[in-house]
Protein backbone atom coordinates (compact mmCIF):
# COMPACT_ATOMS: atom_id res chain seq x y z
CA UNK A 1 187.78 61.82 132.72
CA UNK A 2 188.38 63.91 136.08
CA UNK A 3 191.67 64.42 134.66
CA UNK A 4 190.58 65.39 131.23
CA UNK A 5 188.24 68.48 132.78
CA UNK A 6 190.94 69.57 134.87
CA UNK A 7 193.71 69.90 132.18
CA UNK A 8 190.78 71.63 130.13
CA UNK A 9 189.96 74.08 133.17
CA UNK A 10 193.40 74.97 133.71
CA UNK A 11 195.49 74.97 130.51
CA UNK A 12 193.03 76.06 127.54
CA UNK A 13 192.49 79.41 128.46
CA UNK A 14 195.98 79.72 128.67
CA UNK A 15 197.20 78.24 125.33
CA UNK A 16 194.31 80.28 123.70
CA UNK A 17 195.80 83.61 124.43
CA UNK A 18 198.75 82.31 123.77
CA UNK A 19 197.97 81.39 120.59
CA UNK A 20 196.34 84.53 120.03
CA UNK A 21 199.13 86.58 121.02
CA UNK A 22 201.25 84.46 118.65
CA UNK A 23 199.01 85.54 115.59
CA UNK A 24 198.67 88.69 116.84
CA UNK A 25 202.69 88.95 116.63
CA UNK A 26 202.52 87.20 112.87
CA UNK A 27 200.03 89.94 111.62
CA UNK A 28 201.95 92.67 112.89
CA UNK A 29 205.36 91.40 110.98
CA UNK A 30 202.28 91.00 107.84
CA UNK A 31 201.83 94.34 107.96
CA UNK A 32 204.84 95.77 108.16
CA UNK A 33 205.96 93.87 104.69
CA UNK A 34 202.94 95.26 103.03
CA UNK A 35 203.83 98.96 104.48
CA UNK A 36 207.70 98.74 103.15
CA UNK A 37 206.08 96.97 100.40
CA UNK A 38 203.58 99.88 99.18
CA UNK A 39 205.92 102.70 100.28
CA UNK A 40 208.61 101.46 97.90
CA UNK A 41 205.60 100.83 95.06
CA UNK A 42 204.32 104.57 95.76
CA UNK A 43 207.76 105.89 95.55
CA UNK A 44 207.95 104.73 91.87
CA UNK A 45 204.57 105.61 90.80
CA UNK A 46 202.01 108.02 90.63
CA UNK A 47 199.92 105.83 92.99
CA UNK A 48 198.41 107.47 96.13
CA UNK A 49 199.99 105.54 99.01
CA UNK A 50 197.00 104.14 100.22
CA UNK A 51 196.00 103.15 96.56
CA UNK A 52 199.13 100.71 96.34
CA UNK A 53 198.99 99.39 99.77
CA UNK A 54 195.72 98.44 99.05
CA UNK A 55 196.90 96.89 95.87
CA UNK A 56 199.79 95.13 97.48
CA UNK A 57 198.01 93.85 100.34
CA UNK A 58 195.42 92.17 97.91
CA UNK A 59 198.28 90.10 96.48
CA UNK A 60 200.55 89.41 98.89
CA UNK A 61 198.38 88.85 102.05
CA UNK A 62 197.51 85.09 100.74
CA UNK A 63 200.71 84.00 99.54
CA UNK A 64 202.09 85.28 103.51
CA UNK A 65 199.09 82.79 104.09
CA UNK A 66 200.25 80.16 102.39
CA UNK A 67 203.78 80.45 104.55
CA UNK A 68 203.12 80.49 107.68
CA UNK A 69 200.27 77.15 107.24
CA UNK A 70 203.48 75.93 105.68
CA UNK A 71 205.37 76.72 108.82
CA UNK A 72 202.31 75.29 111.17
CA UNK A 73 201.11 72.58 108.74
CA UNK A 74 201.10 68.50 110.41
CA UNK A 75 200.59 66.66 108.05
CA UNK A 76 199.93 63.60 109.87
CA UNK A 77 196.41 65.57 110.02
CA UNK A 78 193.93 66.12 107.87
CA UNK A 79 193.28 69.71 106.29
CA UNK A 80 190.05 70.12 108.08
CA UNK A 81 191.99 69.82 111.46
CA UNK A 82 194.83 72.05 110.84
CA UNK A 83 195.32 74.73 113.62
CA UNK A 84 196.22 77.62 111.55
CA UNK A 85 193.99 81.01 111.36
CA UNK A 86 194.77 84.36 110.44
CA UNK A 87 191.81 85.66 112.63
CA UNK A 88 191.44 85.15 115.93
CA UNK A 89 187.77 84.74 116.28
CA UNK A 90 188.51 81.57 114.46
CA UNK A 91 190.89 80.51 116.54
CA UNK A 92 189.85 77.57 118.78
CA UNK A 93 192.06 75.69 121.54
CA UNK A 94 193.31 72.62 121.61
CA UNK A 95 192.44 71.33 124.66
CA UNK A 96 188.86 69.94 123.95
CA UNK A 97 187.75 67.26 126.04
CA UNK A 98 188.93 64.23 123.85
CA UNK A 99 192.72 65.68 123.17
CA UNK A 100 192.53 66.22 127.14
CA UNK A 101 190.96 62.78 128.40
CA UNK A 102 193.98 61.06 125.36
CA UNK A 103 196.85 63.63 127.04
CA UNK A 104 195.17 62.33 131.02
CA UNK A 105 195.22 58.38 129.40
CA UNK A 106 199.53 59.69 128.22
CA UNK A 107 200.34 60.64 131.84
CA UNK A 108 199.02 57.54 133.06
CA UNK A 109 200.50 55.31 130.43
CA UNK A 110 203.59 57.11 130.90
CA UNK A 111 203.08 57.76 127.17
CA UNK A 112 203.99 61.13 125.70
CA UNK A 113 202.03 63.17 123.48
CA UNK A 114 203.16 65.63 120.77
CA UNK A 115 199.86 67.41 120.69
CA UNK A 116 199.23 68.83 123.90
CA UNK A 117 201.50 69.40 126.73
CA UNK A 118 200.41 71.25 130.19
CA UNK A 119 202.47 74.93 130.00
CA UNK A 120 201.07 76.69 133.14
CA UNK A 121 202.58 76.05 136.48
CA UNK A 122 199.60 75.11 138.02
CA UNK A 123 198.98 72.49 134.83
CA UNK A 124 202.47 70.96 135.60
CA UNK A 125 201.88 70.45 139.17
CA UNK A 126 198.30 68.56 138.54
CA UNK A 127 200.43 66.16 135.82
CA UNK A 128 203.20 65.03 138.43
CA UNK A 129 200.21 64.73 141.18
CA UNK A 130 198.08 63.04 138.63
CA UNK A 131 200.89 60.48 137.22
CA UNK A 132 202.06 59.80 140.89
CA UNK A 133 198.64 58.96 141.45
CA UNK A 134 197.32 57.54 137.89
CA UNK A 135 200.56 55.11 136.62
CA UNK A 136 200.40 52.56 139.92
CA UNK A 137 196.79 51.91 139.40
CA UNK A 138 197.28 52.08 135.56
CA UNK A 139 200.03 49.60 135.71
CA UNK A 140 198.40 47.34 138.63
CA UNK A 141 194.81 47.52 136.40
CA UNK A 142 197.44 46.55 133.25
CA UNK A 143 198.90 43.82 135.16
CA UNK A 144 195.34 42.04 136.05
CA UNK A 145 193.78 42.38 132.38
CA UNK A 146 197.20 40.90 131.52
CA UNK A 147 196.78 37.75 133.46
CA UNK A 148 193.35 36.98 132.98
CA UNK A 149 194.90 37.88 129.34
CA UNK A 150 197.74 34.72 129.27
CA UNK A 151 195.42 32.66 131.13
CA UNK A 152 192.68 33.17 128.21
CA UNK A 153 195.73 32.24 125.91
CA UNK A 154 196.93 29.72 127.50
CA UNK A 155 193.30 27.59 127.76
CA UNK A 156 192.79 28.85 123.70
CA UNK A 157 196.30 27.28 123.48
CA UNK A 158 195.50 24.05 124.99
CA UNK A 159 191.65 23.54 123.21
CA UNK A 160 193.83 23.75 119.57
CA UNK A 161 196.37 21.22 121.18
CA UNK A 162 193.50 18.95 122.50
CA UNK A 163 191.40 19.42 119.28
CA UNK A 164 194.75 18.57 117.19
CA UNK A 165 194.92 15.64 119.09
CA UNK A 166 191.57 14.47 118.58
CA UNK A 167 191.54 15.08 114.69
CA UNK A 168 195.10 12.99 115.31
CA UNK A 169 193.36 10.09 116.92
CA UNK A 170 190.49 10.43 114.08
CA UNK A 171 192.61 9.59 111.31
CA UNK A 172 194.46 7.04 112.74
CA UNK A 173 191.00 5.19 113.99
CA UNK A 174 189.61 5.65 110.51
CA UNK A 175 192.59 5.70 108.34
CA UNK A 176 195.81 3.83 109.98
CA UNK A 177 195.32 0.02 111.57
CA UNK A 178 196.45 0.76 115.09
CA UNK A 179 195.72 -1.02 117.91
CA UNK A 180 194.03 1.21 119.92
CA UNK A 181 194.47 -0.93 123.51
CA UNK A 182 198.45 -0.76 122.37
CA UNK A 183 198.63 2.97 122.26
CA UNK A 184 196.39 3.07 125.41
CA UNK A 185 199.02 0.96 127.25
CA UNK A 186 201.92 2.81 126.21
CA UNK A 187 200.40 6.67 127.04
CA UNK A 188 199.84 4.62 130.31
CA UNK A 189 203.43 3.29 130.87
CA UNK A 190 204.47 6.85 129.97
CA UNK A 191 202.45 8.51 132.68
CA UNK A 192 203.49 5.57 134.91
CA UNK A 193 206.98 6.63 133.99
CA UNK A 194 206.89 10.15 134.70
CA UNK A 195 205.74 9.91 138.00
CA UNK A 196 208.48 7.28 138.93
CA UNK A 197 210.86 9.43 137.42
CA UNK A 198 209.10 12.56 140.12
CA UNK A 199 209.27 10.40 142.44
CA UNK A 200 212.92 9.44 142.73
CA UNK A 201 213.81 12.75 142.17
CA UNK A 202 211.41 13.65 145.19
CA UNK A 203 213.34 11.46 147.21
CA UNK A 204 217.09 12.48 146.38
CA UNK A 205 216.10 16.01 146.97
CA UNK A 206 216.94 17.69 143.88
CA UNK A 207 214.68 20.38 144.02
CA UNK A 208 215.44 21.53 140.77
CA UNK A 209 215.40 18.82 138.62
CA UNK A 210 212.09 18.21 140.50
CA UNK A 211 210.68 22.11 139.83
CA UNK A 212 211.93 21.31 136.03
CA UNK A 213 210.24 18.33 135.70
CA UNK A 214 206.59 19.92 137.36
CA UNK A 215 207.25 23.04 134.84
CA UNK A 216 207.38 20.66 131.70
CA UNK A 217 203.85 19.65 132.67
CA UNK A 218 202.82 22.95 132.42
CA UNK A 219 201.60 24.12 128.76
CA UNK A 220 204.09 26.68 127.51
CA UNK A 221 203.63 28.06 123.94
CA UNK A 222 206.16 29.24 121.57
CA UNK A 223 208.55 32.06 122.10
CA UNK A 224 207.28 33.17 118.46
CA UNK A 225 203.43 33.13 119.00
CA UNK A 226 204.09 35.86 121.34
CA UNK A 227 206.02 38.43 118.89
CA UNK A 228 202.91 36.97 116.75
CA UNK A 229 200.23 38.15 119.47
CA UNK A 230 202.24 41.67 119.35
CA UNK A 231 202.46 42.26 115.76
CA UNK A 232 198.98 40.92 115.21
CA UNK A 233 197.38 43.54 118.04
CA UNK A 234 199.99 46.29 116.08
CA UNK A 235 198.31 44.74 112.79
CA UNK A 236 194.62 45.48 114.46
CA UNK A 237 195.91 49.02 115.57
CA UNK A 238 196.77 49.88 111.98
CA UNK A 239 193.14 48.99 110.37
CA UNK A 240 191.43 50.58 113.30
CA UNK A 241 193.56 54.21 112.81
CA UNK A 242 193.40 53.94 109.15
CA UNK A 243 190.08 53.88 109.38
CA UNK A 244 189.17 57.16 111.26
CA UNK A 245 192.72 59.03 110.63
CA UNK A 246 192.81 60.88 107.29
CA UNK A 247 196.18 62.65 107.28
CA UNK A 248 198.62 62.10 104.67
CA UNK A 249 201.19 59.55 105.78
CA UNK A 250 198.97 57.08 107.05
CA UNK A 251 199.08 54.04 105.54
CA UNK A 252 199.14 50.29 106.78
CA UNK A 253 202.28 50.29 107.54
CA UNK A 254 202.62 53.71 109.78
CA UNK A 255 199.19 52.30 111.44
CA UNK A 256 201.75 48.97 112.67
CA UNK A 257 204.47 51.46 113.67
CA UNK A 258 202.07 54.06 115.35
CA UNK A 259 200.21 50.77 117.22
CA UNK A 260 203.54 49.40 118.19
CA UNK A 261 204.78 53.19 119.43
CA UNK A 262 201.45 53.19 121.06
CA UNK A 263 201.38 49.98 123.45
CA UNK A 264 205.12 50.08 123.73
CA UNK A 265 204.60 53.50 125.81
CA UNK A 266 207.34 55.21 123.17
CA UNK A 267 204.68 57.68 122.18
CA UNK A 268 201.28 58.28 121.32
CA UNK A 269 201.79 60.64 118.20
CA UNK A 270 199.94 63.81 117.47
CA UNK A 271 196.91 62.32 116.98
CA UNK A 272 193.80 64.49 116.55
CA UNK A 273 190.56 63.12 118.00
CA UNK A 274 187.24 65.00 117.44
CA UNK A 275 184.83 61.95 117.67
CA UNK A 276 184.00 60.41 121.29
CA UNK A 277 183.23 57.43 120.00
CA UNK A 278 186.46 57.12 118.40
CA UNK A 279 188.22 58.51 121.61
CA UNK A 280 186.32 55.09 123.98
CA UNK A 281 188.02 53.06 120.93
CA UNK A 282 191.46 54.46 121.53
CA UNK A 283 191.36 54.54 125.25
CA UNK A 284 190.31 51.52 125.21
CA UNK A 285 192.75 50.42 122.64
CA UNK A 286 196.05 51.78 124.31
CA UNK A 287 195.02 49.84 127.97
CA UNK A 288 194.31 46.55 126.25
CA UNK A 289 197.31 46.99 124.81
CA UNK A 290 199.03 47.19 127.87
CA UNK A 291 197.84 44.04 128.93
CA UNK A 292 198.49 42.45 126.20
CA UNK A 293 202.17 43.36 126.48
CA UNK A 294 202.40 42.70 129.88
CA UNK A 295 200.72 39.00 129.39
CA UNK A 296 203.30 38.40 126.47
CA UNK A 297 206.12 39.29 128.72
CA UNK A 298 205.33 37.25 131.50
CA UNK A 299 204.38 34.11 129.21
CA UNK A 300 207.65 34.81 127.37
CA UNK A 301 209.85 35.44 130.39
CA UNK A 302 208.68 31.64 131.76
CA UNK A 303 209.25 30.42 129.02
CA UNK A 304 212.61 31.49 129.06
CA UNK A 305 213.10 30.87 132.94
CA UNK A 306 212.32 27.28 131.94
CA UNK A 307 214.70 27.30 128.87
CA UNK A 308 217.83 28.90 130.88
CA UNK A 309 217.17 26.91 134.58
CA UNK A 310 217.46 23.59 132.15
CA UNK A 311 220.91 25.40 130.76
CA UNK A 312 222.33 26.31 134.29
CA UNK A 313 220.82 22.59 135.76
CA UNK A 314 222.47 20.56 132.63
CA UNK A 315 226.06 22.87 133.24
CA UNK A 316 225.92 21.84 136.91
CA UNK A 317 225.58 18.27 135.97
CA UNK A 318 228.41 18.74 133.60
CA UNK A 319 230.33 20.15 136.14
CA UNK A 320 229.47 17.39 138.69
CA UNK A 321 230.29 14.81 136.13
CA UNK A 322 233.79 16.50 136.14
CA UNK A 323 234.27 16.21 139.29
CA UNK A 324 233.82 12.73 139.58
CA UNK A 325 235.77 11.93 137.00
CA UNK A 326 238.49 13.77 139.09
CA UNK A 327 238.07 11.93 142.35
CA UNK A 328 237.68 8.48 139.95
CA UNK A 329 241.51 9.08 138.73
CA UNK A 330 242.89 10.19 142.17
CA UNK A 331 241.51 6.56 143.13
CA UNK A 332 242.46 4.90 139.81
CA UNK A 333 246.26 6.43 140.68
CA UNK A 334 245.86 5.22 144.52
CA UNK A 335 245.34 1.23 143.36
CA UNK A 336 248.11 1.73 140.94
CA UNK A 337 250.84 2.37 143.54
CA UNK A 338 249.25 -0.83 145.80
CA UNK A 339 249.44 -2.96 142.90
CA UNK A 340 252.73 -1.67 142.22
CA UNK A 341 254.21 -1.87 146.26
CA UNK A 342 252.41 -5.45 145.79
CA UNK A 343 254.13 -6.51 142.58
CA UNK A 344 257.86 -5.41 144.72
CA UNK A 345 256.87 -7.85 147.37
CA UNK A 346 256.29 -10.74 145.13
CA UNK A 347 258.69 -10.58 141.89
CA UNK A 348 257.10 -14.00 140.88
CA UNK A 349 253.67 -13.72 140.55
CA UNK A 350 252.90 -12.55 136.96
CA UNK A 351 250.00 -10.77 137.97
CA UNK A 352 247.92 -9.20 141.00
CA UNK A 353 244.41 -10.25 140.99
CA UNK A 354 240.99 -8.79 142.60
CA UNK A 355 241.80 -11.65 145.62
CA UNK A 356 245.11 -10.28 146.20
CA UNK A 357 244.12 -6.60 146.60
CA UNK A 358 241.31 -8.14 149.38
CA UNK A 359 243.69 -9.82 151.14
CA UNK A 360 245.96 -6.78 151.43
CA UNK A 361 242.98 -4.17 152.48
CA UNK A 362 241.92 -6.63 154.93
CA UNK A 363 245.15 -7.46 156.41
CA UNK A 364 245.85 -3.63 156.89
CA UNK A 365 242.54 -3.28 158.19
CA UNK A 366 243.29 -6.01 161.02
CA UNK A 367 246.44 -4.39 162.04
CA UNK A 368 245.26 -1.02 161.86
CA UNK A 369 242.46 -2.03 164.75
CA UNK A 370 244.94 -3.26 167.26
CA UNK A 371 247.47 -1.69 169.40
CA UNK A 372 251.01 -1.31 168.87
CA UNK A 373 252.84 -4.00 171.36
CA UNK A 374 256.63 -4.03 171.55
CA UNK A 375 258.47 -7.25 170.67
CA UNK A 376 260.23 -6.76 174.06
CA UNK A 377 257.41 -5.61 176.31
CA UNK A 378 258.74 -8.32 178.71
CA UNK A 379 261.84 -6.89 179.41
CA UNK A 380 259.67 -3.97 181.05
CA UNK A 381 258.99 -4.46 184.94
CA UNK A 382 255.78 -3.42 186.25
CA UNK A 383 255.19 -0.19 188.19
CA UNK A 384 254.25 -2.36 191.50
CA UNK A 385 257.91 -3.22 191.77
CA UNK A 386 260.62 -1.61 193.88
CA UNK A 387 263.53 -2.40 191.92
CA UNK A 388 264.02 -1.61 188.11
CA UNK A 389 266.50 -4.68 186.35
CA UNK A 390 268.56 -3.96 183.29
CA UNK A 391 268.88 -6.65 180.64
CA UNK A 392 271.17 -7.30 178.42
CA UNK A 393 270.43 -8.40 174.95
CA UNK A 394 272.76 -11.14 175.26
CA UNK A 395 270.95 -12.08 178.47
CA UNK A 396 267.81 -13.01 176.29
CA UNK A 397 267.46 -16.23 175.27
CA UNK A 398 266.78 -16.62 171.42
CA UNK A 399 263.68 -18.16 171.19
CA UNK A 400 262.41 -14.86 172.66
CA UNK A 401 264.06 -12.59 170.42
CA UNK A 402 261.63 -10.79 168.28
CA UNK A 403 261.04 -11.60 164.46
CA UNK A 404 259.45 -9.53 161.86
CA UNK A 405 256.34 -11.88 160.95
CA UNK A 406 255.01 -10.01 157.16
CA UNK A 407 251.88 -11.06 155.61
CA UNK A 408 252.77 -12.27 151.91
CA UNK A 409 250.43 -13.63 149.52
């Protein structure tokens, strides 16, 4: 409201006299077409020259009427509303207080408006000041009806789920033999289930399959019952404008578009409000309608967070499961050339067996954990002695001469 008497204050004495200057420029170019008119009329008469311009200015004077209403004519207005005047007594501005508190509610919505727009200096300045100051706490006060807004939705949600549920368990109590200590048993196990399943996935630390899992309990409705929330608040719109607008083109249909142009801050029209209460219905309109954009958005946009983490978690897995499968046939190839060095080493067996493969890891695990002694470490003399002695091989008797002990199976 502060900004709707400032914007009045400073702009409609200006776009008055501008107006008025405007008209005064159409009745001058008025008059000069009846002059040429009645000099060329005189000229061919006997008529005084005053007698035909009087005569000529009779006739013609409404149909130049007629044009230039055609020229200013909206006819998403009523005819009562129409701006047009060829006097200007009559003319009034258009900055009354309910065109200037809907223009104040456009800066702050970030909406525009084709019916007013500030065309003094001192009017521009005051709109940037006022929409630096006005679309933060618009948008923050948007933000907060928009939460209480989903929250509402989501606890309306949830009373139709639970009363579904009860009309469920009505019928099948009154209609359908079920054991009712069965079906209590199994929502049991199924709760007892989940939270195993939480658990595990608690203790192997995926944190994502773990934020997935607490995100399905929460109740998350439809990606279509929010373009339904939309079009049904557009649908609302429609039969509220329809109602007080009386211009030509409105019908149900431009009352969705106009609603939807509205809330989506694409534009607020040229709307023409003369009626306060009507202007507390529209204000009040356009912010709710905020909020309830804003509360479809962020319902929607979890919604799809929890649709497109469980793509990007399942692709992981995938790509995990890959990479397994990888290592799996490097190891698969690794036993095949054992089995294969194996089945060289003994030509006769037909086949290697699980047993065989043990013996051979453990084997190479034995010799693998001691050190490497030379066969001939006793032809080495110790570092204590003076004298180093050379042996021959020949000199070695040949129960000490070294053999090459394998391990066959």
């Amino acid at each position: 409201m502060f900004g709707a008497l400032v914007f009045i204050f400073i702009e409609s004495q200006h776009e008055l006299e501008d107006r008025k200057a405007r008209l005064r420029y159409i009745l001058q170019i008025y008059e000069q077409i009846i002059n040429e008119g009645a000099y060329v009329c005189s000229a061919n008469s006997n008529k005084p020259l005053y007698v035909a311009q009087f005569e000529l200015e009779h006739r013609i004077r409404p149909i130049l009427n007629r044009l230039s209403q055609a020229h200013e004519y909206d006819d998403r207005l009523p005819l009562e509303t129409q701006m047009w005047s060829d006097k200007e007594e009559s003319l009034r501005t258009k900055w009354t207080f309910a065109s200037a508190a809907l223009y104040a509610l456009t800066v702050c919505t970030s909406t525009g408006y084709d019916h007013l727009t500030a065309t003094t200096d001192a009017g521009r300045i005051f709109t940037m000041l006022y929409g630096l100051l006005g679309i933060p706490l618009m948008f923050i006060t948007a933000a907060d009806i928009g939460k209480f807004l989903s929250g509402w939705v989501i606890r309306t949600y949830c009373m139709v789920l639970n009363f579904s549920r009860w009309i469920s368990a009505l019928i099948k109590h009154y209609f359908i033999d079920v054991d009712e200590e069965e079906d209590r048993l199994e929502e049991m196990r199924r709760l007892r289930e989940r939270r195993r399943r939480i658990r595990r996935l608690a203790q192997m630390g995926d944190e994502e399959a773990l934020e997935m899992e607490e995100e399905e309990e929460k109740v998350q409705l439809p990606i279509v019952s929010y373009f339904a929330l939309v079009v049904g608040y557009c649908a609302i719109g429609s039969l509220l404008f329809n109602s007080w607008e009386r211009g030509e083109i409105w019908s149900f249909i431009h009352g969705v578009f106009f609603s939807f142009n509205t809330i989506t801050t694409i534009s607020l029209g040229n709307i023409c409000v003369n009626n306060n209460f009507y202007l507390l219905l529209v204000i009040c309109y356009v912010i709710i309608g905020l909020a309830v954009i804003t509360a479809s958005l962020d319902l929607c946009s979890s919604t799809l967070k929890r649709t497109f983490t469980k793509l990007h978690y399942f692709g992981r897995k995938i790509r995990g499961a890959k990479k397994d499968l990888t290592n799996v046939g490097d190891d698969i190839r690794e036993a095949m050339k054992i089995m294969i060095a194996l089945k060289r080493t003994r030509p006769g067996r037909e086949r290697i067996t699980l047993e065989d493969l043990k013996r051979f890891l453990e084997a190479q695990e034995k010799f693998i954990g001691k050190p490497y002694v030379p066969y001939n470490i006793h032809i080495f003399k110790w570092i204590e002695e003076a004298y180093a002695q050379y042996y021959r091989e020949e000199t070695i008797p040949d129960d000490e001469l070294p053999t090459l002990n394998f391990l066959w199976f």
